[in-house]
PDB file of N, CA and C in Angstrom:
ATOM      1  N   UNK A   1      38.945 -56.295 -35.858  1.00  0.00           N
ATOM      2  CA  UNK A   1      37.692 -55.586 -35.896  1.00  0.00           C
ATOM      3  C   UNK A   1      36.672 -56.332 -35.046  1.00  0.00           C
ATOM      4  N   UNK A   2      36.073 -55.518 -34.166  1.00  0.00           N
ATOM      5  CA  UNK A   2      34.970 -56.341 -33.444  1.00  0.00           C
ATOM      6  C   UNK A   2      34.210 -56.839 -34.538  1.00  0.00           C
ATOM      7  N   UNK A   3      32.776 -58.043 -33.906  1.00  0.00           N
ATOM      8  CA  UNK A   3      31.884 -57.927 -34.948  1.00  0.00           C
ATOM      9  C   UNK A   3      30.606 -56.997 -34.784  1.00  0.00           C
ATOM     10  N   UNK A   4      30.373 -56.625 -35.763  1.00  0.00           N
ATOM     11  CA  UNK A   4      29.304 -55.607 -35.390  1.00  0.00           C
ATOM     12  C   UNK A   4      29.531 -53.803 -35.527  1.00  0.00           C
ATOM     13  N   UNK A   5      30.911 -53.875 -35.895  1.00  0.00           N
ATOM     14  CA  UNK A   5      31.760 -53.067 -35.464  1.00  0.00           C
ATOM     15  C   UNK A   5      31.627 -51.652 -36.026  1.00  0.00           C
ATOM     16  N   UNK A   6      30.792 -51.495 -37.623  1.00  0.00           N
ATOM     17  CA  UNK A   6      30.424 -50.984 -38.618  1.00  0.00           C
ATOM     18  C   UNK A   6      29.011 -51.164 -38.766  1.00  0.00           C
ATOM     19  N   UNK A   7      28.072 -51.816 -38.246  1.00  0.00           N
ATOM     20  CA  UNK A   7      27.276 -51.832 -38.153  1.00  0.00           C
ATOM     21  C   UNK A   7      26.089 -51.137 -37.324  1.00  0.00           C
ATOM     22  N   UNK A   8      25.004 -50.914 -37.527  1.00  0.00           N
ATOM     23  CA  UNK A   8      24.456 -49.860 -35.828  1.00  0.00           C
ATOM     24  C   UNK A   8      24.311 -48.584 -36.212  1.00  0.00           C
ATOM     25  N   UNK A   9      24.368 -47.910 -34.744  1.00  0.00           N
ATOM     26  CA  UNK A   9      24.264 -46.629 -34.913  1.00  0.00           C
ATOM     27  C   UNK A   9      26.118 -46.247 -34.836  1.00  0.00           C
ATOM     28  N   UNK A  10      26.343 -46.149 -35.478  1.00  0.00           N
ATOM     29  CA  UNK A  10      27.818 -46.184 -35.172  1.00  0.00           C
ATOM     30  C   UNK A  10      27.956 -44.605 -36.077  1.00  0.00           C
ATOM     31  N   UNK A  11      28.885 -44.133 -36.219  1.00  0.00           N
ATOM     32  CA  UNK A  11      29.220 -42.712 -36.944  1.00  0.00           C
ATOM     33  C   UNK A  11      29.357 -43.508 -38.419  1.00  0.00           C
ATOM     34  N   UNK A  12      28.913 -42.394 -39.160  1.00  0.00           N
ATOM     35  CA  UNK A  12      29.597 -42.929 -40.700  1.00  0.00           C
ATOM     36  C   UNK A  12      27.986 -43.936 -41.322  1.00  0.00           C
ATOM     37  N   UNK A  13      27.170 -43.734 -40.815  1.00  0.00           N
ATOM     38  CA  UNK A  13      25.822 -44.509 -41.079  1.00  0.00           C
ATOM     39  C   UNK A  13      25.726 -43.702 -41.782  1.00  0.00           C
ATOM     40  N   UNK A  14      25.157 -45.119 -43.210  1.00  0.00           N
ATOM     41  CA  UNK A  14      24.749 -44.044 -44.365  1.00  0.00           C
ATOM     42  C   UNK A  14      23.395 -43.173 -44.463  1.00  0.00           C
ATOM     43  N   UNK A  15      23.137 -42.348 -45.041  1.00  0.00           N
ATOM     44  CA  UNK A  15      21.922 -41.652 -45.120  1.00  0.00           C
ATOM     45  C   UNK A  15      20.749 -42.719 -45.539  1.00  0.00           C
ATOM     46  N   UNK A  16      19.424 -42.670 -45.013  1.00  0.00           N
ATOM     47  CA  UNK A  16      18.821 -43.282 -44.746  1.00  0.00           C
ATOM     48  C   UNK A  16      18.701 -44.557 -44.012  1.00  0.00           C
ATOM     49  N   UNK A  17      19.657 -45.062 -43.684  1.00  0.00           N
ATOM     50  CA  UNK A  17      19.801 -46.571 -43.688  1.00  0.00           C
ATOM     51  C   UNK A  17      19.252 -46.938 -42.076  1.00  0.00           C
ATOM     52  N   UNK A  18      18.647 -47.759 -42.285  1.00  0.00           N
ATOM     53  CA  UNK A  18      17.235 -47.610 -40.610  1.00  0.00           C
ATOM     54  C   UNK A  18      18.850 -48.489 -39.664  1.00  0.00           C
ATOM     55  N   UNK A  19      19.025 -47.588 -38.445  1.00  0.00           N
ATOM     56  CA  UNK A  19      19.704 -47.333 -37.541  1.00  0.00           C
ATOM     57  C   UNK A  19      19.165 -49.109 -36.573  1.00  0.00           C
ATOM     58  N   UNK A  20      20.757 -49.801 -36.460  1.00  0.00           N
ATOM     59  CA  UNK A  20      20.530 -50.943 -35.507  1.00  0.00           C
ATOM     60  C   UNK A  20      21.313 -50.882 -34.601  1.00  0.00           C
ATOM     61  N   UNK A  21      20.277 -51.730 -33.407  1.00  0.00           N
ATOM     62  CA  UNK A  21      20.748 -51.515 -31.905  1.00  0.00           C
ATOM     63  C   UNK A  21      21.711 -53.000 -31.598  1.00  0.00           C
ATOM     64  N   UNK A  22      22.338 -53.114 -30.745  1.00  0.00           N
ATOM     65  CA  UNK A  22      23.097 -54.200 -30.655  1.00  0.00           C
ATOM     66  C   UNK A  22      22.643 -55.246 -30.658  1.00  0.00           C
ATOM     67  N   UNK A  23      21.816 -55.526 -29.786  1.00  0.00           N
ATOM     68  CA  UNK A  23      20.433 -56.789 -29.742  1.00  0.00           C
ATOM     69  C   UNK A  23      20.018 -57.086 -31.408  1.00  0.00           C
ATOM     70  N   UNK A  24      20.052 -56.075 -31.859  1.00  0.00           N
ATOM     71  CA  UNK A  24      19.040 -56.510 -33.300  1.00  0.00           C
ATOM     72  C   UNK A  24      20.330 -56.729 -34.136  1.00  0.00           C
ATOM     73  N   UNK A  25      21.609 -56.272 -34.236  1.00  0.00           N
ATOM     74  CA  UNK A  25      22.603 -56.669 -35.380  1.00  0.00           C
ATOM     75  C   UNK A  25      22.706 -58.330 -34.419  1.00  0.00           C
ATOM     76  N   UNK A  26      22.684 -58.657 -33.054  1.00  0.00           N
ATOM     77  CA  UNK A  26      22.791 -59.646 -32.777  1.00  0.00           C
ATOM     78  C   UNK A  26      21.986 -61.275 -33.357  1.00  0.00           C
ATOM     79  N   UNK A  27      20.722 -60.419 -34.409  1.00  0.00           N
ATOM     80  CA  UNK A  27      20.493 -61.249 -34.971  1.00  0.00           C
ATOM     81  C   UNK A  27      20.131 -61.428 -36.608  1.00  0.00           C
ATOM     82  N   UNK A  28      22.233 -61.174 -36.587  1.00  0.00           N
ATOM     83  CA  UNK A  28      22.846 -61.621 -38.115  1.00  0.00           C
ATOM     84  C   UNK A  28      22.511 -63.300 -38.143  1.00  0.00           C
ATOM     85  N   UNK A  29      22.698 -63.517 -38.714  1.00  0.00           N
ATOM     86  CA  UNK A  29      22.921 -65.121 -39.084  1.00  0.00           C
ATOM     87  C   UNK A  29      24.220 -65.163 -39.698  1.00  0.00           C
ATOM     88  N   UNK A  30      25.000 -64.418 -40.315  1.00  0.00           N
ATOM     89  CA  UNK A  30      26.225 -64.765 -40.809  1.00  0.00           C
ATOM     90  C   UNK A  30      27.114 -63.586 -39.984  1.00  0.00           C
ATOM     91  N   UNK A  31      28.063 -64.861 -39.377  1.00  0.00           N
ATOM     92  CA  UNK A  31      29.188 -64.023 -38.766  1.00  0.00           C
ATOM     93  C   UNK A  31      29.978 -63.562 -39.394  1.00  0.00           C
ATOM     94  N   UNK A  32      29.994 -63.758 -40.979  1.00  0.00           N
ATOM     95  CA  UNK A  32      31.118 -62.755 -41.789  1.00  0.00           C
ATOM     96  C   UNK A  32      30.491 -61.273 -42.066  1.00  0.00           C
ATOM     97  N   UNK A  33      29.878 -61.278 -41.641  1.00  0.00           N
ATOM     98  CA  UNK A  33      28.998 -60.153 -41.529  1.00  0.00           C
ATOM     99  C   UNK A  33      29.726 -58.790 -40.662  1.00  0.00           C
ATOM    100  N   UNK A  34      30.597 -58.093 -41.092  1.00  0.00           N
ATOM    101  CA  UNK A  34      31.465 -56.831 -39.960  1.00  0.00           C
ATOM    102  C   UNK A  34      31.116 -55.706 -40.022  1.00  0.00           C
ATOM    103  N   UNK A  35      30.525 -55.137 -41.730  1.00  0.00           N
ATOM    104  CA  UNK A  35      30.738 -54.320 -41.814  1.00  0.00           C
ATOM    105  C   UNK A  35      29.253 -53.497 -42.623  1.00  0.00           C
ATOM    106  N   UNK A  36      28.776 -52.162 -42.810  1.00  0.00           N
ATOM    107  CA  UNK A  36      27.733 -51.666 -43.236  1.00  0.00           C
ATOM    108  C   UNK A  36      27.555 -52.405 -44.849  1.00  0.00           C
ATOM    109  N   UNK A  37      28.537 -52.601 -45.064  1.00  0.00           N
ATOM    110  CA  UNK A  37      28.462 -52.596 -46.867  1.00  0.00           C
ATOM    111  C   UNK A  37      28.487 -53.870 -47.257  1.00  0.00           C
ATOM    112  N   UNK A  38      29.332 -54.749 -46.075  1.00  0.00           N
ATOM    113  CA  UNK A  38      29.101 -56.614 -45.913  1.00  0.00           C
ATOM    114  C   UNK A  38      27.053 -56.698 -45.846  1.00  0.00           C
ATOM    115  N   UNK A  39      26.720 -56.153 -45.133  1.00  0.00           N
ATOM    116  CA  UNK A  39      25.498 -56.080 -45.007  1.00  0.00           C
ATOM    117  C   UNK A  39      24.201 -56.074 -46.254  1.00  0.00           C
ATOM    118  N   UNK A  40      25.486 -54.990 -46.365  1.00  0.00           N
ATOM    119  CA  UNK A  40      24.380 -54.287 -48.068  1.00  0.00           C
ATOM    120  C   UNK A  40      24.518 -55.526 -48.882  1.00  0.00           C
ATOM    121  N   UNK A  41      25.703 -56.114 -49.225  1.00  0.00           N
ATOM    122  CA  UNK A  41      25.503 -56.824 -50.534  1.00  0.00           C
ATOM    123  C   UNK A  41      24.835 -57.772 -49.968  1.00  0.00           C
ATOM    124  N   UNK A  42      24.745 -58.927 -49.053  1.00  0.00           N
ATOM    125  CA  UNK A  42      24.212 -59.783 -48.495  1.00  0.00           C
ATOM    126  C   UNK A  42      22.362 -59.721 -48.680  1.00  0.00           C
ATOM    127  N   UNK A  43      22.475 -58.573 -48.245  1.00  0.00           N
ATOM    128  CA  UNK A  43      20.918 -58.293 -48.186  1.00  0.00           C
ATOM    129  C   UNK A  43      20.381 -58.003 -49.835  1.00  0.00           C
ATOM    130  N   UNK A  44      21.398 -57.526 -50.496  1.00  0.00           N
ATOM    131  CA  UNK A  44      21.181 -57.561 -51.397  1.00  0.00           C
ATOM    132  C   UNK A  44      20.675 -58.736 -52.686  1.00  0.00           C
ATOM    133  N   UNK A  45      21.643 -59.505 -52.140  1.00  0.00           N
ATOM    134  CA  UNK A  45      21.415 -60.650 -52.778  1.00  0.00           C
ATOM    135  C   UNK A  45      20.303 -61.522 -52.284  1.00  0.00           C
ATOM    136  N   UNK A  46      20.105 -61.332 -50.824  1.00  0.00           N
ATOM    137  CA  UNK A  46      18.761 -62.174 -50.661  1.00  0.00           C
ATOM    138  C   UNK A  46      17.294 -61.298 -51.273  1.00  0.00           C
ATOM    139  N   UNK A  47      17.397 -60.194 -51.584  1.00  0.00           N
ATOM    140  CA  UNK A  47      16.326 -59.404 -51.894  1.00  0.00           C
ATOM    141  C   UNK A  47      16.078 -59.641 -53.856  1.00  0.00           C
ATOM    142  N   UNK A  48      17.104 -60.001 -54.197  1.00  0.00           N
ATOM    143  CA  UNK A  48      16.959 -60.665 -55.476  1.00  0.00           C
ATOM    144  C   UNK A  48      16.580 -61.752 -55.439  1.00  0.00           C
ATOM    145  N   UNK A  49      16.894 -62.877 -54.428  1.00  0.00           N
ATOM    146  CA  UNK A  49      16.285 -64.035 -54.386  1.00  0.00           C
ATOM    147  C   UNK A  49      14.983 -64.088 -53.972  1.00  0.00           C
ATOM    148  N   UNK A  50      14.809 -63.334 -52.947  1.00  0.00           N
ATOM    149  CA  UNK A  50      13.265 -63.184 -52.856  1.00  0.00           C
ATOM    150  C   UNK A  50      12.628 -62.687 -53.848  1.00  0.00           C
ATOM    151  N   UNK A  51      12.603 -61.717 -54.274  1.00  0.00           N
ATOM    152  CA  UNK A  51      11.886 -61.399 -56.276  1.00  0.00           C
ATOM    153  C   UNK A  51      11.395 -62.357 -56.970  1.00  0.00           C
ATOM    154  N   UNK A  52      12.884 -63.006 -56.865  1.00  0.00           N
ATOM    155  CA  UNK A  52      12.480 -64.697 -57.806  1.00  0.00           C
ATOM    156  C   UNK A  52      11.591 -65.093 -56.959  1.00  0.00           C
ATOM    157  N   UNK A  53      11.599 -65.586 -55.630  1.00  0.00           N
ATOM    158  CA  UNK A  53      10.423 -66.578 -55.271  1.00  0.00           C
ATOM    159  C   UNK A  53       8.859 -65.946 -55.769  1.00  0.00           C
ATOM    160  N   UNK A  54       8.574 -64.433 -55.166  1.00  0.00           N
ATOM    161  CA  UNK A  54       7.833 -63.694 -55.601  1.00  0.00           C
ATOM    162  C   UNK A  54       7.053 -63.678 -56.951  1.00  0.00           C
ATOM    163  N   UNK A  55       8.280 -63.922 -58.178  1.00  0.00           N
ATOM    164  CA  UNK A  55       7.739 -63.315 -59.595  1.00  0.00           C
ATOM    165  C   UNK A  55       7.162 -65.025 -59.467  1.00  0.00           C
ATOM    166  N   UNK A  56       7.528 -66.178 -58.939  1.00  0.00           N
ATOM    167  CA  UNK A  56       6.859 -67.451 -59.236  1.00  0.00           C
ATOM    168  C   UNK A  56       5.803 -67.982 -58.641  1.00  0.00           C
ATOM    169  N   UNK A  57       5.299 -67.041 -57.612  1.00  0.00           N
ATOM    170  CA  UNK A  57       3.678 -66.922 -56.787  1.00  0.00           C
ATOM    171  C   UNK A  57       2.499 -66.305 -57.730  1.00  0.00           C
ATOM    172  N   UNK A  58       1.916 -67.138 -57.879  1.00  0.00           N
ATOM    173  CA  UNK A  58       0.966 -67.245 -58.927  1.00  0.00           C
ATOM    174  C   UNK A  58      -0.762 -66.818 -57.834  1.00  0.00           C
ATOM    175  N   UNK A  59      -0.788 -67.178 -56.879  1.00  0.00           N
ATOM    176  CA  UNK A  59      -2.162 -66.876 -55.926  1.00  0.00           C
ATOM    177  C   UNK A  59      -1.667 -66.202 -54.840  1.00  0.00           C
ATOM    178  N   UNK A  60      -0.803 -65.279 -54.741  1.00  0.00           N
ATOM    179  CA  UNK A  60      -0.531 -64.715 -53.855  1.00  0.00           C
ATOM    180  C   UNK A  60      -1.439 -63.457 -53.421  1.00  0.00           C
ATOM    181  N   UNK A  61      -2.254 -63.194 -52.409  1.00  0.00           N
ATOM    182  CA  UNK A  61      -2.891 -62.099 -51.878  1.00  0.00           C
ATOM    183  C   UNK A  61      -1.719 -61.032 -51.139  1.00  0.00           C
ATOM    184  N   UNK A  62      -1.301 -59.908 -52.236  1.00  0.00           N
ATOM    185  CA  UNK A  62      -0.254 -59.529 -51.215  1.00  0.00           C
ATOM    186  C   UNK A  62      -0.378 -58.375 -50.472  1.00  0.00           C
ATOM    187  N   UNK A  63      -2.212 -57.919 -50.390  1.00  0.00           N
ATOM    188  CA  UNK A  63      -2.638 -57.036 -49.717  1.00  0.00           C
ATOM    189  C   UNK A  63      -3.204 -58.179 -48.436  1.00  0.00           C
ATOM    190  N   UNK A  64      -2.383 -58.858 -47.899  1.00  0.00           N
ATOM    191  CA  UNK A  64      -2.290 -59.790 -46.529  1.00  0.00           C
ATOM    192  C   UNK A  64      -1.490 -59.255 -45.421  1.00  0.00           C
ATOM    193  N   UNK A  65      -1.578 -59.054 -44.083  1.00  0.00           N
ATOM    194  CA  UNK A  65      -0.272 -59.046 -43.580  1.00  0.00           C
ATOM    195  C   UNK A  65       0.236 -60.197 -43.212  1.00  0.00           C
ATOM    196  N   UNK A  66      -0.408 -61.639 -43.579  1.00  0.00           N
ATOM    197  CA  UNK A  66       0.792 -63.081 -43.547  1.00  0.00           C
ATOM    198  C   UNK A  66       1.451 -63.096 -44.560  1.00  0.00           C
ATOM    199  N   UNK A  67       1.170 -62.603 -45.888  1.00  0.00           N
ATOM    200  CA  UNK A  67       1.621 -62.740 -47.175  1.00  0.00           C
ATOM    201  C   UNK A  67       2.945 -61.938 -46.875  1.00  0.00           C
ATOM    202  N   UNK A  68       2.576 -60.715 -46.413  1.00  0.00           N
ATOM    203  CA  UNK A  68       3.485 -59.653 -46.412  1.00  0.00           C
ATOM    204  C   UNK A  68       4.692 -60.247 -45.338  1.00  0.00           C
ATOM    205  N   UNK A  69       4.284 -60.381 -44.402  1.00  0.00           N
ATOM    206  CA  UNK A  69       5.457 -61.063 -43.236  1.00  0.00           C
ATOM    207  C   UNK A  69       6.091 -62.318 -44.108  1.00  0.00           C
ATOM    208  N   UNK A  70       5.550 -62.772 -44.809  1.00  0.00           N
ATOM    209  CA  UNK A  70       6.580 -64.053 -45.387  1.00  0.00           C
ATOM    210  C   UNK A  70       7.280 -63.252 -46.884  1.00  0.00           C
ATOM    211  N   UNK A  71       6.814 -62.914 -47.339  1.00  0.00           N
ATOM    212  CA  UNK A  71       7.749 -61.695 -48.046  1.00  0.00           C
ATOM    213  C   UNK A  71       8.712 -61.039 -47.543  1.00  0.00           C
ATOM    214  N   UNK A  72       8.761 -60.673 -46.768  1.00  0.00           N
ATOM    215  CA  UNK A  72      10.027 -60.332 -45.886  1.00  0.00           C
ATOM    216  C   UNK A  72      11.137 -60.967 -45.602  1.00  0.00           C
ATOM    217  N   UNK A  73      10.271 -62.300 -45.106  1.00  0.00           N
ATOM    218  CA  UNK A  73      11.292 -62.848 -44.621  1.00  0.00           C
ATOM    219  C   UNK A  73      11.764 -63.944 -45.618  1.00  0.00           C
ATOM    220  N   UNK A  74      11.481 -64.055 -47.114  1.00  0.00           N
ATOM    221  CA  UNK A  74      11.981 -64.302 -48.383  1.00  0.00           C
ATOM    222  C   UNK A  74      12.708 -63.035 -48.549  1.00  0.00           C
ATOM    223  N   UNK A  75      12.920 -61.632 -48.461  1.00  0.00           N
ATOM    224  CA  UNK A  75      13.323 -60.950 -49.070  1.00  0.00           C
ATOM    225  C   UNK A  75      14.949 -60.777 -47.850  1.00  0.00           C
ATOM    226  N   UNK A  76      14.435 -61.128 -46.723  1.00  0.00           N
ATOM    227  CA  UNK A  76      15.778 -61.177 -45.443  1.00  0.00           C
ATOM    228  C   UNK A  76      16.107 -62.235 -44.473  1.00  0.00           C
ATOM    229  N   UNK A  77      15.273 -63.125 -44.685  1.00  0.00           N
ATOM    230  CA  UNK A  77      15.439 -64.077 -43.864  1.00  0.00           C
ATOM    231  C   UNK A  77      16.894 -64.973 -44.297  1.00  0.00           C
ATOM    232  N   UNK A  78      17.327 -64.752 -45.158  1.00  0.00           N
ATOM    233  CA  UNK A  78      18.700 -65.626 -45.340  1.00  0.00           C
ATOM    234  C   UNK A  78      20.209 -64.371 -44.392  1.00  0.00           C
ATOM    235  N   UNK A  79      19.467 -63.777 -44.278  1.00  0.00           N
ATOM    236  CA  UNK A  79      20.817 -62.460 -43.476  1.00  0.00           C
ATOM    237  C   UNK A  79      20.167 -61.888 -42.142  1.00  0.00           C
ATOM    238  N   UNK A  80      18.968 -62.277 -41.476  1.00  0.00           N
ATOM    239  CA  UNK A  80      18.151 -61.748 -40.410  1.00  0.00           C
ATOM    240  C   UNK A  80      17.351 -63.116 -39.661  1.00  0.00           C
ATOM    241  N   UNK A  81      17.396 -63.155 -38.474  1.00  0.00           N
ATOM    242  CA  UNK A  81      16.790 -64.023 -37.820  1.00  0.00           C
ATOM    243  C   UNK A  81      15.168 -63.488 -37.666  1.00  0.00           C
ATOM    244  N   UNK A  82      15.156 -62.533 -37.338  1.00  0.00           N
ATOM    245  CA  UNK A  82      13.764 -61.644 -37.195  1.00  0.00           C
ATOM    246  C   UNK A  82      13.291 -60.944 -38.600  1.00  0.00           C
ATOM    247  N   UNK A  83      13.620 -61.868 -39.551  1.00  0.00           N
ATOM    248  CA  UNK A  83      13.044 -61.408 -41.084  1.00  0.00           C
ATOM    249  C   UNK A  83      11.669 -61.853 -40.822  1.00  0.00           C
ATOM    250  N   UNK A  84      10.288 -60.909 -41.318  1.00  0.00           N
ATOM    251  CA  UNK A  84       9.196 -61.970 -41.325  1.00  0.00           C
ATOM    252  C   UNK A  84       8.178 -61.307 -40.169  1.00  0.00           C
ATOM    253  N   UNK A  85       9.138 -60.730 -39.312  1.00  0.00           N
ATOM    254  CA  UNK A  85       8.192 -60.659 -37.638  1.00  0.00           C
ATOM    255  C   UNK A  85       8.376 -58.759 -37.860  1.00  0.00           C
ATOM    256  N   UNK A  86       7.200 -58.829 -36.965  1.00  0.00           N
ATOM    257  CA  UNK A  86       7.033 -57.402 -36.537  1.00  0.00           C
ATOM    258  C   UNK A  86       8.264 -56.677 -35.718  1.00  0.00           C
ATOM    259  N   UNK A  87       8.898 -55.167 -36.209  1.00  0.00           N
ATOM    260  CA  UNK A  87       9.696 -54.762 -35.491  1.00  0.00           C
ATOM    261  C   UNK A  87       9.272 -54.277 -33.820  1.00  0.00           C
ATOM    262  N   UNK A  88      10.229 -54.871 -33.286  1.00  0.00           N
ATOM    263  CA  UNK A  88       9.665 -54.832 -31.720  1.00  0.00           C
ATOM    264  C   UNK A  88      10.790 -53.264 -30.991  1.00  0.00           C
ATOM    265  N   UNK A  89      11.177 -52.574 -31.941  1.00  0.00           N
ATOM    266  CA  UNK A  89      11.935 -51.615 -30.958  1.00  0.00           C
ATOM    267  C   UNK A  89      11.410 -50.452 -31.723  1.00  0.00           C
ATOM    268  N   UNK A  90      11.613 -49.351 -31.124  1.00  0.00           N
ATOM    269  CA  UNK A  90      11.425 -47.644 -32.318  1.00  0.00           C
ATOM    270  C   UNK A  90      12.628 -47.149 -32.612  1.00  0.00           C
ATOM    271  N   UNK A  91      12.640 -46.844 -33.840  1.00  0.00           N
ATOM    272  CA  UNK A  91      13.206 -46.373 -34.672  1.00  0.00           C
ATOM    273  C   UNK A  91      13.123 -44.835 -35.373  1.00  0.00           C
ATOM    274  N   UNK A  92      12.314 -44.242 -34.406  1.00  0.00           N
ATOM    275  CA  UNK A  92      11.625 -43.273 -35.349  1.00  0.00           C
ATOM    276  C   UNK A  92      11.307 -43.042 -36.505  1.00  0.00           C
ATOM    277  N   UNK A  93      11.180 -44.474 -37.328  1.00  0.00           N
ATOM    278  CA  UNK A  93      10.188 -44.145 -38.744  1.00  0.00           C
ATOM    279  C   UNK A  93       9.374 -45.213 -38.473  1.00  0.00           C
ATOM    280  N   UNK A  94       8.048 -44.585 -39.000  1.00  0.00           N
ATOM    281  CA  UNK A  94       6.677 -45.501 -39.110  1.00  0.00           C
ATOM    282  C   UNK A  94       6.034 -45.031 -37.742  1.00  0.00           C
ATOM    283  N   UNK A  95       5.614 -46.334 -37.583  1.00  0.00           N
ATOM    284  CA  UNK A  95       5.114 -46.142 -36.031  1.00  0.00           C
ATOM    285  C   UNK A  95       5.343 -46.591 -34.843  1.00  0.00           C
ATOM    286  N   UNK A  96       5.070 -46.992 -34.084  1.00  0.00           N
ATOM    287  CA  UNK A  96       5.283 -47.210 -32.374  1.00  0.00           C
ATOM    288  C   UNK A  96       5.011 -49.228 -32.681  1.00  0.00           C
ATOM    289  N   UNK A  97       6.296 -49.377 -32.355  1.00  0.00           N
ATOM    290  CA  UNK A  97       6.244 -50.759 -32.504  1.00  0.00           C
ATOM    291  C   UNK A  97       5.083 -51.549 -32.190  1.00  0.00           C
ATOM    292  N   UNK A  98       4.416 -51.142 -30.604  1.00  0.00           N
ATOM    293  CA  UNK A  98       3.273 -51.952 -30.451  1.00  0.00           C
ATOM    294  C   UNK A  98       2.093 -51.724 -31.263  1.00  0.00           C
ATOM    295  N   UNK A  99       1.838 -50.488 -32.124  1.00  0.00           N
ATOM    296  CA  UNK A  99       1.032 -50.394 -33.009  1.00  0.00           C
ATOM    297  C   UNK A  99       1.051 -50.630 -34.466  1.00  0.00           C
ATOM    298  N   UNK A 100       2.467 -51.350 -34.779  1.00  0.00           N
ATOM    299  CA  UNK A 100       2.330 -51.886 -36.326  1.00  0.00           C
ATOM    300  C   UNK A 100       1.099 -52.535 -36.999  1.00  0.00           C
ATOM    301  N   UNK A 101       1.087 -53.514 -36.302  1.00  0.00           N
ATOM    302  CA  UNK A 101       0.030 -54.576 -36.205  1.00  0.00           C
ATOM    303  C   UNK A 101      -1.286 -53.951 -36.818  1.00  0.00           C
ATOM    304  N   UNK A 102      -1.767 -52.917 -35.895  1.00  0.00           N
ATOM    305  CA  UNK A 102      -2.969 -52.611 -36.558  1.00  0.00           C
ATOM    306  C   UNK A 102      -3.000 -51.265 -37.369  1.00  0.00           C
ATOM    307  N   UNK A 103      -1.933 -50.840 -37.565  1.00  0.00           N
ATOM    308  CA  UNK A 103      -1.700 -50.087 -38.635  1.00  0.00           C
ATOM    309  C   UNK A 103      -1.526 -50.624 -39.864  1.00  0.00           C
ATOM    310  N   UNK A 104      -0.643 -51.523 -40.157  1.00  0.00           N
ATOM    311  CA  UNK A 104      -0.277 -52.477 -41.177  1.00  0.00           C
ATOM    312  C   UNK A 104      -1.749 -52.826 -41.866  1.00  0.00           C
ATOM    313  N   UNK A 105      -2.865 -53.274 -40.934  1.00  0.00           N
ATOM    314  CA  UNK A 105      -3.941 -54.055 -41.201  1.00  0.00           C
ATOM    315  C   UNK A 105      -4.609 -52.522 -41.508  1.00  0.00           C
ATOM    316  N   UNK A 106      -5.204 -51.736 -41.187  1.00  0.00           N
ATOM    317  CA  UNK A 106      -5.948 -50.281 -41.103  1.00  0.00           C
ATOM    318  C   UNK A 106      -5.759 -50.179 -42.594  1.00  0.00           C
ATOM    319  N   UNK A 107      -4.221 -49.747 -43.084  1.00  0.00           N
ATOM    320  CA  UNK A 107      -3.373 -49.442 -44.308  1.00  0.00           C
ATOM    321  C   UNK A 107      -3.836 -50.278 -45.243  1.00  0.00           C
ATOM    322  N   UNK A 108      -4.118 -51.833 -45.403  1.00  0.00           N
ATOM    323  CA  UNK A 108      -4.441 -52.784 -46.289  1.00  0.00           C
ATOM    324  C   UNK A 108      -5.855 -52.738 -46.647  1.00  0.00           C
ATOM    325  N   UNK A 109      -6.409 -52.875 -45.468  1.00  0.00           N
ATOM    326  CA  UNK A 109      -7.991 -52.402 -45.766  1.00  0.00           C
ATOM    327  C   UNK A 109      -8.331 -51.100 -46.438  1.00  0.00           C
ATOM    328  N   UNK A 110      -7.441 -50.255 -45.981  1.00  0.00           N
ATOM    329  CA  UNK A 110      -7.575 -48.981 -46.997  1.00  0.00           C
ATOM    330  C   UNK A 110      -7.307 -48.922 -48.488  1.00  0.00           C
ATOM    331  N   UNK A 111      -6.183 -49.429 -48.588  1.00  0.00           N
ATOM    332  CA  UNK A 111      -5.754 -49.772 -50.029  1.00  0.00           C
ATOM    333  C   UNK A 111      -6.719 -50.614 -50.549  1.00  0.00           C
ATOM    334  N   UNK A 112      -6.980 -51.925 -49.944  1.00  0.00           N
ATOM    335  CA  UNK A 112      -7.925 -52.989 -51.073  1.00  0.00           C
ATOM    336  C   UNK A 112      -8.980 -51.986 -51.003  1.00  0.00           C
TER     337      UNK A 112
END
């Protein structure tokens, strides 16, 4: 099996599941990593570990977007090199990569 091989836009992508380009599965951190569902549990498990760090932040502002970018990358950074950082490609959900930034911020100010 290549690596990567199940991963992507490949046929057989599950419903919803935000669509990756080769460049971006290129930054797995674990090369046992082959397949859509290798993915899932992985991520899975770091998204429980991040919770925990989470439920033990006691002054956390999490209407931040630094707060929020390091949340992320507690919630993926053990299975993603680019956990944490702004998505730099489109995807067609959300918005136009170069405008996260001040959407993200627009959105927070709205909410607080």
């Amino acid at each position: 099996m290549t690596r990567y091989a199940d991963i992507g836009t490949q046929q057989g992508e599950p419903d919803g599941a935000t669509p990756l380009d080769p460049d971006e599965a290129r930054g797995l951190k674990l090369d046992s990593i082959l397949t859509r569902a290798n993915l899932d549990r992985v991520e899975q498990a770091n998204i429980i570990e991040g919770l925990r760090w989470l439920a033990k932040r006691r002054d956390m502002r999490v209407l931040d977007g630094q707060v929020l970018r390091t949340l992320h990358k507690q919630l993926f950074g053990q299975v993603w090199r680019w956990a944490g950082s702004y998505r730099r490609t489109e995807k067609n959900i959300g918005v136009d990569p170069g405008q996260i930034q001040v959407a993200l911020r627009n959105l927070l100010a709205r909410i607080r």
